[in-house]
C-alpha atoms as a PDB file:
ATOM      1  CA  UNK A   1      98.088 -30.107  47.958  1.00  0.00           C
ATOM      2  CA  UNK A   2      99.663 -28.341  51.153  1.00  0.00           C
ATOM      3  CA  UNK A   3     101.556 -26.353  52.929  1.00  0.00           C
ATOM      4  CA  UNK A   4     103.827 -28.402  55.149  1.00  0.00           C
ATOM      5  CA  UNK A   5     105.042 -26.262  57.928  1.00  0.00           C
ATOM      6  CA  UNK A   6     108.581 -27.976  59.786  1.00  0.00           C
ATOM      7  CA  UNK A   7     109.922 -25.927  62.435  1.00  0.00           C
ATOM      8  CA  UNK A   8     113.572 -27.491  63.110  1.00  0.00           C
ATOM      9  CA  UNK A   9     116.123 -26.843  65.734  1.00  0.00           C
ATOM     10  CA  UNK A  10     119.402 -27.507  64.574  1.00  0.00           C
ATOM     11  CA  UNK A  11     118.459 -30.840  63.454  1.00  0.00           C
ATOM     12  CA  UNK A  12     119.747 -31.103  59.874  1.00  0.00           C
ATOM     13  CA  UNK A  13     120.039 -34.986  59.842  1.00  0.00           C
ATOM     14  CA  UNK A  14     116.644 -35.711  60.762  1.00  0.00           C
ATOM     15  CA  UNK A  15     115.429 -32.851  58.899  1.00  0.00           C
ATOM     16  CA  UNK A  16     116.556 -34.533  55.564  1.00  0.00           C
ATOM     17  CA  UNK A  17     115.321 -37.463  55.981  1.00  0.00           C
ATOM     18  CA  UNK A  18     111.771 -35.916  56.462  1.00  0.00           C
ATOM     19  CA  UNK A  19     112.180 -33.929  53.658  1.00  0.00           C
ATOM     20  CA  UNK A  20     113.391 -36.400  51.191  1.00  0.00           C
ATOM     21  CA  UNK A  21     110.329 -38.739  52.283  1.00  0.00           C
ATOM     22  CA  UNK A  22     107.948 -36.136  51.371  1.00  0.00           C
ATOM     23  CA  UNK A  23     109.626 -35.567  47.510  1.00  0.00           C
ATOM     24  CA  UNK A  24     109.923 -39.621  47.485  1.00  0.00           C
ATOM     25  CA  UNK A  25     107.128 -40.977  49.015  1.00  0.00           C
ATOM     26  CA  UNK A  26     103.881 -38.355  48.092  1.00  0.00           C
ATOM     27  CA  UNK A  27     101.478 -38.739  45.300  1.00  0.00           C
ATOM     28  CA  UNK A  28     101.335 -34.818  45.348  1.00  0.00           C
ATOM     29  CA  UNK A  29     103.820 -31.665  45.035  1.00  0.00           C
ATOM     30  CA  UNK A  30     102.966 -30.241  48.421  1.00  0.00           C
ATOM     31  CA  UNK A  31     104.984 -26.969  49.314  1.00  0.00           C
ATOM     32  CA  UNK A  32     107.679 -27.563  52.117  1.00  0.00           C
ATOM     33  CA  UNK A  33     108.000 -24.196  54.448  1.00  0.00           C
ATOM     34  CA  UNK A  34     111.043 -24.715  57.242  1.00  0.00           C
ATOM     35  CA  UNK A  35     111.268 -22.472  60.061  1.00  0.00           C
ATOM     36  CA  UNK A  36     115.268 -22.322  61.057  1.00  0.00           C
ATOM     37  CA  UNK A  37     115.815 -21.540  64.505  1.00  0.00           C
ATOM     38  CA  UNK A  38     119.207 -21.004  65.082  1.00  0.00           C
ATOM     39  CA  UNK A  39     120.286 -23.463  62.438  1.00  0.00           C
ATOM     40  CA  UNK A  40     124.513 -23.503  63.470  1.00  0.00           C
ATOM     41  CA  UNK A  41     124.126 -26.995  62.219  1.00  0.00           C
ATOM     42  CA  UNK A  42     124.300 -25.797  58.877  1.00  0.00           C
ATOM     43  CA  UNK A  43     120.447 -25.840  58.244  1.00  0.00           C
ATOM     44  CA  UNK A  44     120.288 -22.365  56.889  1.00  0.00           C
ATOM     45  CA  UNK A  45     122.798 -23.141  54.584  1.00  0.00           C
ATOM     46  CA  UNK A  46     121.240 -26.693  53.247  1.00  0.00           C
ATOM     47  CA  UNK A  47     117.509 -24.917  53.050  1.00  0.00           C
ATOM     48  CA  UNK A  48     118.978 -22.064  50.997  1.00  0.00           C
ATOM     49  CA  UNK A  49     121.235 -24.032  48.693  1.00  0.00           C
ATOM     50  CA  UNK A  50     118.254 -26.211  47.489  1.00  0.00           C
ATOM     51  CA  UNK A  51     115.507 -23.442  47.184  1.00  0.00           C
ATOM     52  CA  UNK A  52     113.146 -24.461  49.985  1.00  0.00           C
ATOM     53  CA  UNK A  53     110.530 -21.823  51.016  1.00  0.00           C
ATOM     54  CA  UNK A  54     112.048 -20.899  54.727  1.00  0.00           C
ATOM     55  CA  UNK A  55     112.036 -18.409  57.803  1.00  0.00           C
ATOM     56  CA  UNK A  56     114.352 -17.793  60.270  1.00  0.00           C
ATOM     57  CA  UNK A  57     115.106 -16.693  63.479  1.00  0.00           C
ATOM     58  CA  UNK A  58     118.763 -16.127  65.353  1.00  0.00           C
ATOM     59  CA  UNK A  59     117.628 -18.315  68.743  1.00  0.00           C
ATOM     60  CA  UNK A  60     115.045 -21.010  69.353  1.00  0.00           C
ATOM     61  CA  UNK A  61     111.148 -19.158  69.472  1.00  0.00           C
ATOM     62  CA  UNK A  62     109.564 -22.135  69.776  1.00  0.00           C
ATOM     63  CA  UNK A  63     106.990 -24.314  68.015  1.00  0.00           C
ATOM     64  CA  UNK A  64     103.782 -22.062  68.280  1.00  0.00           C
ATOM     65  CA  UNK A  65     105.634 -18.779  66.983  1.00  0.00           C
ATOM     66  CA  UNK A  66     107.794 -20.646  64.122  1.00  0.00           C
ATOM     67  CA  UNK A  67     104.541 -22.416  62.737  1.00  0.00           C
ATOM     68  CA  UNK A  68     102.604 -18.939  62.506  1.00  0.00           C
ATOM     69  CA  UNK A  69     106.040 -17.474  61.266  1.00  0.00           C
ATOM     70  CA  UNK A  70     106.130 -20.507  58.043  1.00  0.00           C
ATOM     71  CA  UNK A  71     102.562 -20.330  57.747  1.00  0.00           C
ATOM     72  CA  UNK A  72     102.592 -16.531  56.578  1.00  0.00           C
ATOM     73  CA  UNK A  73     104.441 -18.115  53.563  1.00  0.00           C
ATOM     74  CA  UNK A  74     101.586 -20.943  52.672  1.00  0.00           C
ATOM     75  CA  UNK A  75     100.062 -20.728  49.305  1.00  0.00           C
ATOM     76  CA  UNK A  76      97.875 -23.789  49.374  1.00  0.00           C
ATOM     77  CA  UNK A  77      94.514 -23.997  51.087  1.00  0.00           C
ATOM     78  CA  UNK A  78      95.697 -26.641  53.567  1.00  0.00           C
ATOM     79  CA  UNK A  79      98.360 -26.608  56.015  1.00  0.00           C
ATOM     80  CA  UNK A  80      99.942 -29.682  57.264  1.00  0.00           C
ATOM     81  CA  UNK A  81     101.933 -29.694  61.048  1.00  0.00           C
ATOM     82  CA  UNK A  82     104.832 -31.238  60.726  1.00  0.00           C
ATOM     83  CA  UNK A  83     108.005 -32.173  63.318  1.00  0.00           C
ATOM     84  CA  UNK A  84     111.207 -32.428  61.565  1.00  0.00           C
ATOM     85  CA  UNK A  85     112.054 -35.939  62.908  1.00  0.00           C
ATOM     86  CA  UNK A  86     109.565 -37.300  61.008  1.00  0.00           C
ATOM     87  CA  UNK A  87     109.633 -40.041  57.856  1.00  0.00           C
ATOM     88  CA  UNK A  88     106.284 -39.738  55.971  1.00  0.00           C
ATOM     89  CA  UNK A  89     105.847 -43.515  54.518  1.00  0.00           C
ATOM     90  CA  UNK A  90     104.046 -44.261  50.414  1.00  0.00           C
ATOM     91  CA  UNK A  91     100.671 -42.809  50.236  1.00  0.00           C
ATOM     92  CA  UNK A  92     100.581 -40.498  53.539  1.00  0.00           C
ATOM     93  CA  UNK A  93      98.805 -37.803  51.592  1.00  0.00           C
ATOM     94  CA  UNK A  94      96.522 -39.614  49.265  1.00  0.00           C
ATOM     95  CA  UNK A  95      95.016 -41.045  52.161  1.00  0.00           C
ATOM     96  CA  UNK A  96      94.659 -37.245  53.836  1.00  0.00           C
ATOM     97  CA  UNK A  97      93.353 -36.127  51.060  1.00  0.00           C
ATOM     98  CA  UNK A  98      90.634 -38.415  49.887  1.00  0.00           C
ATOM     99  CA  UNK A  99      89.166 -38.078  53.587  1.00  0.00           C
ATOM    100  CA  UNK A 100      89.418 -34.419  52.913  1.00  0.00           C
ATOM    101  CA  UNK A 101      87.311 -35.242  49.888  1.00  0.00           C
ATOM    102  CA  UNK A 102      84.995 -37.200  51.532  1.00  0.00           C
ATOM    103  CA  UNK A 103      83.920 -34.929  53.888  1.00  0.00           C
ATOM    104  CA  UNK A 104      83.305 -32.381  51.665  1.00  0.00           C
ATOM    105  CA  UNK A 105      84.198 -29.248  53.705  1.00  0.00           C
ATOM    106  CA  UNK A 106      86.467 -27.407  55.768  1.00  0.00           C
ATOM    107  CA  UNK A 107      85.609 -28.112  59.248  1.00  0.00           C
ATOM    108  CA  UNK A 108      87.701 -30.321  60.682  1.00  0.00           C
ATOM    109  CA  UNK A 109      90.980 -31.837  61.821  1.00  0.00           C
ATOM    110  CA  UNK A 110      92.898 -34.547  60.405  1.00  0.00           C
ATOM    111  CA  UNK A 111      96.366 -36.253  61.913  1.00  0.00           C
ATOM    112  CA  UNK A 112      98.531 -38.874  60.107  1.00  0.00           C
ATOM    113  CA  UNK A 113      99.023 -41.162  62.870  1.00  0.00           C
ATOM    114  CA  UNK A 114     102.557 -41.295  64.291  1.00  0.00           C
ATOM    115  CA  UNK A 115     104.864 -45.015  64.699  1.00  0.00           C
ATOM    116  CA  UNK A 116     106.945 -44.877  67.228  1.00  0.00           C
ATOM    117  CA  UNK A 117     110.736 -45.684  66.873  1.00  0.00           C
ATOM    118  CA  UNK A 118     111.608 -48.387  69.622  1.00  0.00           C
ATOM    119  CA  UNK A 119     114.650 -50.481  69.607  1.00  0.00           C
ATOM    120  CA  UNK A 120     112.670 -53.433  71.047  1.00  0.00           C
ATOM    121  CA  UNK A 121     109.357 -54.169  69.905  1.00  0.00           C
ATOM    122  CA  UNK A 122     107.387 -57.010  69.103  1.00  0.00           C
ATOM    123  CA  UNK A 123     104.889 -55.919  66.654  1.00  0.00           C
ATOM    124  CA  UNK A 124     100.855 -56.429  67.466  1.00  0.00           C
ATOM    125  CA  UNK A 125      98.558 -55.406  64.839  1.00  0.00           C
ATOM    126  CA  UNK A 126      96.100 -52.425  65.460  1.00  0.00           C
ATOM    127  CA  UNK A 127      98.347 -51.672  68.757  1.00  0.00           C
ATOM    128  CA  UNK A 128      98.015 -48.328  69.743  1.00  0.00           C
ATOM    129  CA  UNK A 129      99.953 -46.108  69.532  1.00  0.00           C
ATOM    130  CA  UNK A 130     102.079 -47.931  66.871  1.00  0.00           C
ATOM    131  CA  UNK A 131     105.694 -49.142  67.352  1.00  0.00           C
ATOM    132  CA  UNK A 132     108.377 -50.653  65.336  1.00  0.00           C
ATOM    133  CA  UNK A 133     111.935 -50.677  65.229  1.00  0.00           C
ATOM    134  CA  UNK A 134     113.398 -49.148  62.134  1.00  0.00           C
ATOM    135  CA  UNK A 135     116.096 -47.369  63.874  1.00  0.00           C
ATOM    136  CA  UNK A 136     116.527 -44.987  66.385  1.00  0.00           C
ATOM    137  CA  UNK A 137     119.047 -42.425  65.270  1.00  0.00           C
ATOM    138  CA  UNK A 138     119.096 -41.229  61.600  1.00  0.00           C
ATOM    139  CA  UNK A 139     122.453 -43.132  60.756  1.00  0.00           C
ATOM    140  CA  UNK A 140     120.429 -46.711  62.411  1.00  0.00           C
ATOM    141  CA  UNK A 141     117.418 -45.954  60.094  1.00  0.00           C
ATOM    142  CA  UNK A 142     116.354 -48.868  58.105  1.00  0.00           C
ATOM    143  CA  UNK A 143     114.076 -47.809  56.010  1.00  0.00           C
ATOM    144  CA  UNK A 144     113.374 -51.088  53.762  1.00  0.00           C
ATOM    145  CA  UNK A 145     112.482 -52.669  56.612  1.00  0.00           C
ATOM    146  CA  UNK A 146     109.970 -50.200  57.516  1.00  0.00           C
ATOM    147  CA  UNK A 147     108.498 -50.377  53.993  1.00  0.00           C
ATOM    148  CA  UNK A 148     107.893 -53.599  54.157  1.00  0.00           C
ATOM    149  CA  UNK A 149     106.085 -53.488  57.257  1.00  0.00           C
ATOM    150  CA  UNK A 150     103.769 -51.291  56.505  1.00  0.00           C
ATOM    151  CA  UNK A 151     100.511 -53.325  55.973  1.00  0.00           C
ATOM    152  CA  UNK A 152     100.782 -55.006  59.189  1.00  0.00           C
ATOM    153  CA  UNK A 153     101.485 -50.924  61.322  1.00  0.00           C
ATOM    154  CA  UNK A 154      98.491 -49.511  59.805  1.00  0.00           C
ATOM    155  CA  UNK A 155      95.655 -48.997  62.510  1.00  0.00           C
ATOM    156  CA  UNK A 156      92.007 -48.479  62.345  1.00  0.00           C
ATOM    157  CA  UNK A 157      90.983 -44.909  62.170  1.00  0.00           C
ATOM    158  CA  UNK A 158      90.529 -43.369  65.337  1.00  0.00           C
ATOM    159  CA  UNK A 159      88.842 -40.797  67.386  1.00  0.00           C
ATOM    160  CA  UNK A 160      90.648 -37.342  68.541  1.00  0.00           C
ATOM    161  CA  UNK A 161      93.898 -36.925  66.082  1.00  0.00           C
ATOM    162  CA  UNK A 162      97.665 -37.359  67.393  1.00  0.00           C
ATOM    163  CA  UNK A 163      97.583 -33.843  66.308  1.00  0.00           C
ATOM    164  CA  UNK A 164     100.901 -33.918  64.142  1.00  0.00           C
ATOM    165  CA  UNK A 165     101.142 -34.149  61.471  1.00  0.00           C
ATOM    166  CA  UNK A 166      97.825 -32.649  61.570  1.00  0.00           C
ATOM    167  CA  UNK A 167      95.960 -30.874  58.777  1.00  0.00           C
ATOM    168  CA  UNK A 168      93.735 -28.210  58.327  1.00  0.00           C
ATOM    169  CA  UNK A 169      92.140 -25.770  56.270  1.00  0.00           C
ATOM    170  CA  UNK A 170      94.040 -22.511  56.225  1.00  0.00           C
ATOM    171  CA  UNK A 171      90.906 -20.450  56.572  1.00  0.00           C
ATOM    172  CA  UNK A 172      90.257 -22.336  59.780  1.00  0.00           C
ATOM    173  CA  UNK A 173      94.308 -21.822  60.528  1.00  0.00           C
ATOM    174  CA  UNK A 174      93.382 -18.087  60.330  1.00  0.00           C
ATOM    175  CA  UNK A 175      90.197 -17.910  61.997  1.00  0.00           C
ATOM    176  CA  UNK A 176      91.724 -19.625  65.374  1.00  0.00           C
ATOM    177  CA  UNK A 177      94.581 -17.681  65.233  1.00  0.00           C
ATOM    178  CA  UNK A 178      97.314 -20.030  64.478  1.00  0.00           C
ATOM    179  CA  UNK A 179      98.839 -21.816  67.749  1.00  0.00           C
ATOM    180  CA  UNK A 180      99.006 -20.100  70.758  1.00  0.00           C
ATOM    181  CA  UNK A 181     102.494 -18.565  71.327  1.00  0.00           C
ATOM    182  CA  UNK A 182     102.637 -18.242  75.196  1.00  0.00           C
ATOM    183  CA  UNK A 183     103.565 -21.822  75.543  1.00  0.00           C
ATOM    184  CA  UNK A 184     107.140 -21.328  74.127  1.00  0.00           C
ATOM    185  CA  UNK A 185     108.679 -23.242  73.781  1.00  0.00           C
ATOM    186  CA  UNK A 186     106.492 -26.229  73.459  1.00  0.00           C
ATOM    187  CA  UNK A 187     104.145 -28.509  75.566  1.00  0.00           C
ATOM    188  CA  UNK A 188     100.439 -28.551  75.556  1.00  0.00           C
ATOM    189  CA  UNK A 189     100.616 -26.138  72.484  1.00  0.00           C
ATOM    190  CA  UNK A 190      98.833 -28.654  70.450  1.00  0.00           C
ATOM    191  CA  UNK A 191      96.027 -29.382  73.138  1.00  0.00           C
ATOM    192  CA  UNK A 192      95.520 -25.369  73.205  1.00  0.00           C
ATOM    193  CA  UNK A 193      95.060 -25.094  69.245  1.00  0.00           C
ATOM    194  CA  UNK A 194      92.548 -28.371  69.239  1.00  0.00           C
ATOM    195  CA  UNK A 195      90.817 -26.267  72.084  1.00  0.00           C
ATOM    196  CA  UNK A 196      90.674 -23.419  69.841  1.00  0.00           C
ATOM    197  CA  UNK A 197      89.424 -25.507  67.108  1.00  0.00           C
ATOM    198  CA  UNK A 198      86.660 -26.837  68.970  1.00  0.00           C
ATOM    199  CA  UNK A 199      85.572 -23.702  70.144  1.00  0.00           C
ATOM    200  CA  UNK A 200      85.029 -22.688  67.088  1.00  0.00           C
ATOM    201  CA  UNK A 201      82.852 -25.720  66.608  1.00  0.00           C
ATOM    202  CA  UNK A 202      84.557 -27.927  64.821  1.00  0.00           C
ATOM    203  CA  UNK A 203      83.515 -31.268  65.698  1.00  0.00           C
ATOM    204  CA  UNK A 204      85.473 -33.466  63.508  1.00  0.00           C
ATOM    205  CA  UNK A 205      88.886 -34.500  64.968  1.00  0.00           C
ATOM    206  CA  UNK A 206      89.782 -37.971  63.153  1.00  0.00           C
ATOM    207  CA  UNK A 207      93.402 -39.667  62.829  1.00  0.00           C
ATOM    208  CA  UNK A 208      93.896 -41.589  59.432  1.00  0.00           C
ATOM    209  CA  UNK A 209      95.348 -45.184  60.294  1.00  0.00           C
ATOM    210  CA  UNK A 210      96.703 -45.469  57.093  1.00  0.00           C
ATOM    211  CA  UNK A 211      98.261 -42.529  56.740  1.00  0.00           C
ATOM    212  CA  UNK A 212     101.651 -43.130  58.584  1.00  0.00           C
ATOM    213  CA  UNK A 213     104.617 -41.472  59.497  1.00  0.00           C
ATOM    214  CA  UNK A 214     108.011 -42.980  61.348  1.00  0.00           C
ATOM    215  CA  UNK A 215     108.759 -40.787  64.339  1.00  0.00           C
ATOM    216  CA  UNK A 216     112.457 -40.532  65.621  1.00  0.00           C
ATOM    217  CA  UNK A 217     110.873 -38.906  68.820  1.00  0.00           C
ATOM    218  CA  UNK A 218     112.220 -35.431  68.780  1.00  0.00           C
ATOM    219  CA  UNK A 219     115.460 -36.076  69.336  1.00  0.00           C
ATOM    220  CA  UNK A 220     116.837 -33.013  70.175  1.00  0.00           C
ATOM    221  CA  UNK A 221     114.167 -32.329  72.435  1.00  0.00           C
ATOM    222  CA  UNK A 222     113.371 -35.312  73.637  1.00  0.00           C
ATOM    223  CA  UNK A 223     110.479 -35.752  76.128  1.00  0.00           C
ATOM    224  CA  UNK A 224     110.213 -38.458  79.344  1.00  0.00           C
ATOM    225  CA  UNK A 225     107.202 -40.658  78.595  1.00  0.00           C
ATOM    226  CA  UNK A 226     103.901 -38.885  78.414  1.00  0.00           C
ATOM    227  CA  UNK A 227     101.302 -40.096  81.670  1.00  0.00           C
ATOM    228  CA  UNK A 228      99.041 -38.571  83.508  1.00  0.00           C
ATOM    229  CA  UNK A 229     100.874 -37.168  86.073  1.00  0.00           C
ATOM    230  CA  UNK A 230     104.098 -35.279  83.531  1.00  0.00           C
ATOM    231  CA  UNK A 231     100.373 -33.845  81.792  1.00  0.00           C
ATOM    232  CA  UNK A 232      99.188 -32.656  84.853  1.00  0.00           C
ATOM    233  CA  UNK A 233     102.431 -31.184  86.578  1.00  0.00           C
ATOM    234  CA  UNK A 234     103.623 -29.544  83.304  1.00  0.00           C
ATOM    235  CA  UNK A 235     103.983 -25.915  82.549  1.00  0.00           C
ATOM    236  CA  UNK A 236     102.112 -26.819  79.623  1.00  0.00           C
ATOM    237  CA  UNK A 237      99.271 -28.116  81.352  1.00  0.00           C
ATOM    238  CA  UNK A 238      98.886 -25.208  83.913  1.00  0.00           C
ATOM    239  CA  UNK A 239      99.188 -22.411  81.150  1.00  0.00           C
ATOM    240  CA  UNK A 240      95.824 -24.310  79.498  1.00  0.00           C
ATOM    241  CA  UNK A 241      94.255 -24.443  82.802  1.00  0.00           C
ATOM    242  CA  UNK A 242      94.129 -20.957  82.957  1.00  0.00           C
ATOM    243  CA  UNK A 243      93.456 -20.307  79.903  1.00  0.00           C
ATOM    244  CA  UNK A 244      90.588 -22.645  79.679  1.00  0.00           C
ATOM    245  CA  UNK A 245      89.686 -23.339  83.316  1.00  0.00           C
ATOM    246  CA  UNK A 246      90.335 -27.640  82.850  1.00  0.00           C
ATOM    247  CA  UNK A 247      93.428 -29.734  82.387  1.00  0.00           C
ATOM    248  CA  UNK A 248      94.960 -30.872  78.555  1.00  0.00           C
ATOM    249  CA  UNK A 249      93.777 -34.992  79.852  1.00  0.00           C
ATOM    250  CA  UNK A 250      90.034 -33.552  80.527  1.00  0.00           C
ATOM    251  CA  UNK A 251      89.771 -32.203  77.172  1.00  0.00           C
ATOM    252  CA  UNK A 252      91.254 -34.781  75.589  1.00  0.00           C
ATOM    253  CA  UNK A 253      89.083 -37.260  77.480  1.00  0.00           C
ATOM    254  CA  UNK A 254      85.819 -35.776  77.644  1.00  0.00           C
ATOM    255  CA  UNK A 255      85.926 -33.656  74.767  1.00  0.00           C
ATOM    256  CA  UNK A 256      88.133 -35.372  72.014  1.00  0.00           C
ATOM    257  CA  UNK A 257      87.019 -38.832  73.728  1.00  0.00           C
ATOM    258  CA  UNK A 258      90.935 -39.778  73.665  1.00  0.00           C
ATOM    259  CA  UNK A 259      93.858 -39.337  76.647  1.00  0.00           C
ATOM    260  CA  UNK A 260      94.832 -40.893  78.742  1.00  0.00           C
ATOM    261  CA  UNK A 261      93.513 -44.390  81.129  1.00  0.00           C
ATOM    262  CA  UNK A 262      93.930 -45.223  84.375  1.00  0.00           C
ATOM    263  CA  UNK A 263      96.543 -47.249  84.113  1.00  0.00           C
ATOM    264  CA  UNK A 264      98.051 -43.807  82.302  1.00  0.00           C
ATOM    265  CA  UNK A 265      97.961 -45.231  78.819  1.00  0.00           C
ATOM    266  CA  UNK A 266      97.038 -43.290  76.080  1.00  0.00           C
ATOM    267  CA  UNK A 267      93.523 -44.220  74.641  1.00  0.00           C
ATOM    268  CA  UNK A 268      92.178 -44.292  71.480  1.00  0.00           C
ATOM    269  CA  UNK A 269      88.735 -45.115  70.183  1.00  0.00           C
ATOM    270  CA  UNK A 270      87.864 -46.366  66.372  1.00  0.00           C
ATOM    271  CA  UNK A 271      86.605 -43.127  64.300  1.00  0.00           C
ATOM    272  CA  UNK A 272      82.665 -43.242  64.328  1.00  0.00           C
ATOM    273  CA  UNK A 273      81.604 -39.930  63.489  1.00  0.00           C
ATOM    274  CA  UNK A 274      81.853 -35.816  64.549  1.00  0.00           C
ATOM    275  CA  UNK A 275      82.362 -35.422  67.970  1.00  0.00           C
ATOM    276  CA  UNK A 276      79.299 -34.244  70.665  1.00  0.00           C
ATOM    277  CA  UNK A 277      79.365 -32.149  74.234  1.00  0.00           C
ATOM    278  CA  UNK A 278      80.639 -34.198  76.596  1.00  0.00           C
ATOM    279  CA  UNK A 279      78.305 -36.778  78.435  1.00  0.00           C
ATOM    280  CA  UNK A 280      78.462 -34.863  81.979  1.00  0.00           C
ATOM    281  CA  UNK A 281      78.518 -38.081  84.292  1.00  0.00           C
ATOM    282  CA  UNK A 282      79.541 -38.770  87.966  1.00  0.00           C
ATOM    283  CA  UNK A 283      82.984 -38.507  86.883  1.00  0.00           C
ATOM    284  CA  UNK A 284      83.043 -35.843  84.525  1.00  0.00           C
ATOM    285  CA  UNK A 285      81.455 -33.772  87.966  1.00  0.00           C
ATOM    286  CA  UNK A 286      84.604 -35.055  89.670  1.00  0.00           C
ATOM    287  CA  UNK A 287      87.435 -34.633  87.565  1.00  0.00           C
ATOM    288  CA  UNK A 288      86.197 -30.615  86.388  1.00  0.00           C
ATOM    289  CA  UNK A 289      85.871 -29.835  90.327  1.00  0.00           C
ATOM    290  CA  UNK A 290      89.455 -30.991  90.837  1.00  0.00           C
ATOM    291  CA  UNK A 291      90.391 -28.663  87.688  1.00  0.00           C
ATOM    292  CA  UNK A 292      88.809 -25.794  88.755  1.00  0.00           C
ATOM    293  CA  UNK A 293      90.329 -25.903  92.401  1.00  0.00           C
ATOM    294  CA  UNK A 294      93.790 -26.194  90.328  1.00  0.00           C
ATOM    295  CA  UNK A 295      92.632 -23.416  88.166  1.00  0.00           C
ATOM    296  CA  UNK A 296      92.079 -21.137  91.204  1.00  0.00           C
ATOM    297  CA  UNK A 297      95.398 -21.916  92.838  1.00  0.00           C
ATOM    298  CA  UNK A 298      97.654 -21.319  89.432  1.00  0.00           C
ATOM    299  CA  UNK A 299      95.191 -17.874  89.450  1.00  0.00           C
ATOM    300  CA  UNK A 300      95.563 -16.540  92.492  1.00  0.00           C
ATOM    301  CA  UNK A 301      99.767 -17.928  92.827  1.00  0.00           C
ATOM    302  CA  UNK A 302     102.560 -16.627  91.446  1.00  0.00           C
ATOM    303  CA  UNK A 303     102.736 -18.933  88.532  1.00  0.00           C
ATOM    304  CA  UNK A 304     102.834 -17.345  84.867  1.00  0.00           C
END
């Protein structure tokens, strides 16, 4: 069972919607922990009046510092990363958990793998990153439709995680430190805590194709489409590079063996086992050179 941590920003719709999939559509009783920010949507209210484990803070802190706020409150030995804007479909847990139980241990990270809401899609099987149209908006969502697409969303299993929902062992939670709380309020947060992760040599970073979840796409936050250049010119970005001396897509690339192509499409590659060092080739020699010369502008400018 776990501890499902769902930071939510005045985003009550969505947030019931993710919470009533997880009582209707898991195999398990997980424990739901909601981080309120704000919540002058009436959030506070609707978490109190039905008994949900919560925290809360007056303005926004950010993802980082409301999932290590929640996760003081977990009582299970696994926590799961969860957006609020999310719909977890029949069977998103059993199929976490018997790859937990496969592996047999506690070093790793897992991710549900994330469909993408589009209002104009025509579905290819094993397309990455999934899309369907189910709805957009909460009050568009058809959810019998989704259902009954399932079989032909799920994906292979595939190398590097989407990261969220994304599950690990609390003791592993702890030992990293939680997420990293400089990069309020969000963006490249989940990068910096796979970093962390794999610094502390955890080699197995593996998305579950079968374990799906419909994403509304952060709707109160919502993002312009993800390429390499928003990755590279985002605050997000520059607070890893100094932190880690290489950009979020190098990692991601030659460490997680994901990111993104160049035609900046996001890649992923079919699961086949724990990850290794990087293969250092004539373009791994490139790409770090032109992150270190980044790295020592953002160090010696003004940027923080």
């Amino acid at each position: 069972m776990f501890s499902i941590l769902i930071p939510s920003y005045n985003n009550l719709e969505y947030l019931k919607i993710c919470i009533n999939s997880i009582k209707k559509n898991s195999n398990f009783d997980h424990q739901i922990i909601i981080h309120i920010n704000e919540g002058s949507d009436g959030t506070l209210d609707y978490v109190k009046n039905n008994g949900f484990d919560y925290t809360f803070s007056t303005d926004n802190i950010g993802m980082p510092k409301a999932l290590n706020k929640a996760s003081i409150l977990s009582k299970f030995n696994y926590i799961l990363i969860s957006h609020d804007d999310f719909y977890y479909c029949p069977d998103w847990d059993k199929n976490l958990i018997d790859e937990v139980n496969a592996i047999g241990h506690k070093n790793f990270y897992l991710s549900g793998t994330m469909i993408g809401a589009v209002e104009d899609y025509n579905l290819k099987k094993n397309s990455f990153p999934p899309k369907f149209n189910a709805g957009i908006t909460y009050n568009k969502f058809d959810e019998i439709k989704l259902i009954n697409n399932l079989e032909n969303i799920k994906i292979f299993d595939f190398q590097g995680t989407t990261k969220c929902p994304g599950l690990v062992h609390k003791d592993i939670w702890k030992k990293v430190g939680g997420w990293s709380e400089e990069f309020f309020p969000t963006g490249g947060d989940d990068s910096d805590f796979a970093m962390k992760l794999w610094k502390n040599n955890i080699r197995i970073f593996k998305g579950i194709g079968s374990s799906l979840v419909y994403h509304f796409g952060s709707i109160t936050t919502r993002k312009k489409p993800k390429n390499i250049f928003t990755y590279n010119g985002s605050r997000g970005n520059k607070i890893f590079i100094k932190k880690w001396k290489i950009s979020i897509n190098f990692f991601e690339t030659f460490y997680l063996n994901s990111g993104i192509n160049k035609n900046n499409m996001f890649t992923f590659k079919r699961y086949n086992g724990p990850l290794n060092d990087p293969v250092k080739s004539i373009s791994y020699y490139i790409k770090v050179t032109l992150d270190r010369i980044q790295y020592l502008y953002l160090k010696f400018s003004n940027f923080k």
